[in-house]
Protein backbone atom coordinates (compact mmCIF):
# COMPACT_ATOMS: atom_id res chain seq x y z
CA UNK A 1 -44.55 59.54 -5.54
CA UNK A 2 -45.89 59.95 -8.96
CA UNK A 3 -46.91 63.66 -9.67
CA UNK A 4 -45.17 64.93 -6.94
CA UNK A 5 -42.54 67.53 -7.13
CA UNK A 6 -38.74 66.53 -6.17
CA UNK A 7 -36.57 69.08 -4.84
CA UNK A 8 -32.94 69.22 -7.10
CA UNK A 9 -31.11 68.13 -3.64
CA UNK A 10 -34.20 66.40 -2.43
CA UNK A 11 -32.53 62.55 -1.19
CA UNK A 12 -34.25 60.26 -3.56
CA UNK A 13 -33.42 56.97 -1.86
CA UNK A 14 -34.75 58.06 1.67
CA UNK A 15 -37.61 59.98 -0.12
CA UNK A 16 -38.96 56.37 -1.51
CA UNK A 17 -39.10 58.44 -4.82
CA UNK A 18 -35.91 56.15 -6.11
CA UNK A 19 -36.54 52.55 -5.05
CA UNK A 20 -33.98 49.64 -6.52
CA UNK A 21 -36.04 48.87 -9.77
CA UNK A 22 -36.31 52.48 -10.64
CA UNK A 23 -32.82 53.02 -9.87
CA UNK A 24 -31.91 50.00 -12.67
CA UNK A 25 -34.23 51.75 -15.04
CA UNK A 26 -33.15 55.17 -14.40
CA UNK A 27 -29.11 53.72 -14.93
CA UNK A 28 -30.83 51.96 -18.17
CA UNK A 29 -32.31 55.46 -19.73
CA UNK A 30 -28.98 57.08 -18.73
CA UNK A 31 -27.13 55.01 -20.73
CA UNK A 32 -29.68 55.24 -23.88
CA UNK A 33 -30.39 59.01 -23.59
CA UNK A 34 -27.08 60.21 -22.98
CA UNK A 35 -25.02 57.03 -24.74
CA UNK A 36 -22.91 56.64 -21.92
CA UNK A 37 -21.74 53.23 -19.56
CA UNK A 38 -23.00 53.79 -16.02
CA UNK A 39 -20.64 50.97 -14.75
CA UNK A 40 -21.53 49.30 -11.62
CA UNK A 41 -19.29 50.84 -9.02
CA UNK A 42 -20.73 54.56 -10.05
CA UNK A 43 -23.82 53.26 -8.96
CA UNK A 44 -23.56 55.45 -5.40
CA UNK A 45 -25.65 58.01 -3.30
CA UNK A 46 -22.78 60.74 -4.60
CA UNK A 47 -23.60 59.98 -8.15
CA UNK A 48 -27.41 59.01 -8.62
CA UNK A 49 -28.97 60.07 -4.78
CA UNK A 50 -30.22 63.59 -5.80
CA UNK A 51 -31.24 65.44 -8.80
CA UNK A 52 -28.08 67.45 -8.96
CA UNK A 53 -26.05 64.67 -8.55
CA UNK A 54 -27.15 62.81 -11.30
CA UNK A 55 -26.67 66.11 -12.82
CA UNK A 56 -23.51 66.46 -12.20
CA UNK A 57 -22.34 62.84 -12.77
CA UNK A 58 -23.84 62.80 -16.62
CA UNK A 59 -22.11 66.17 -17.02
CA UNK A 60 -19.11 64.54 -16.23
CA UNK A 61 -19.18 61.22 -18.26
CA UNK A 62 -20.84 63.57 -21.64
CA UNK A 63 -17.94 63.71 -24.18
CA UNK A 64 -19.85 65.70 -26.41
């Protein structure tokens, strides 16, 4: 997957491009970059299966 280009509602899980280690260290740089808690049960195709969707879900935890 590396160097290839991912479409913003491209499925990341199905695509291989998201497997479950780079789904813990995605959650992990989350919660560093953006100093939020990605707690457990938002851990879910809706939130972190596309581009937009993790979009969408830091937009929604960011306070700032």
């Amino acid at each position: 997957m590396a160097g290839r280009s991912v479409a913003h509602d491209e499925d990341l899980l199905m695509t291989g491009a998201l497997d479950s280690l780079s789904v813990a260290r995605l959650i992990t740089f989350i919660e560093t970059r953006f100093e939020i808690t990605v707690p457990i049960a938002d851990v879910l195709p809706e939130n972190m299966g596309t581009i937009d969707a993790l979009t969408s879900y830091i937009i929604s935890k960011n306070t700032i």
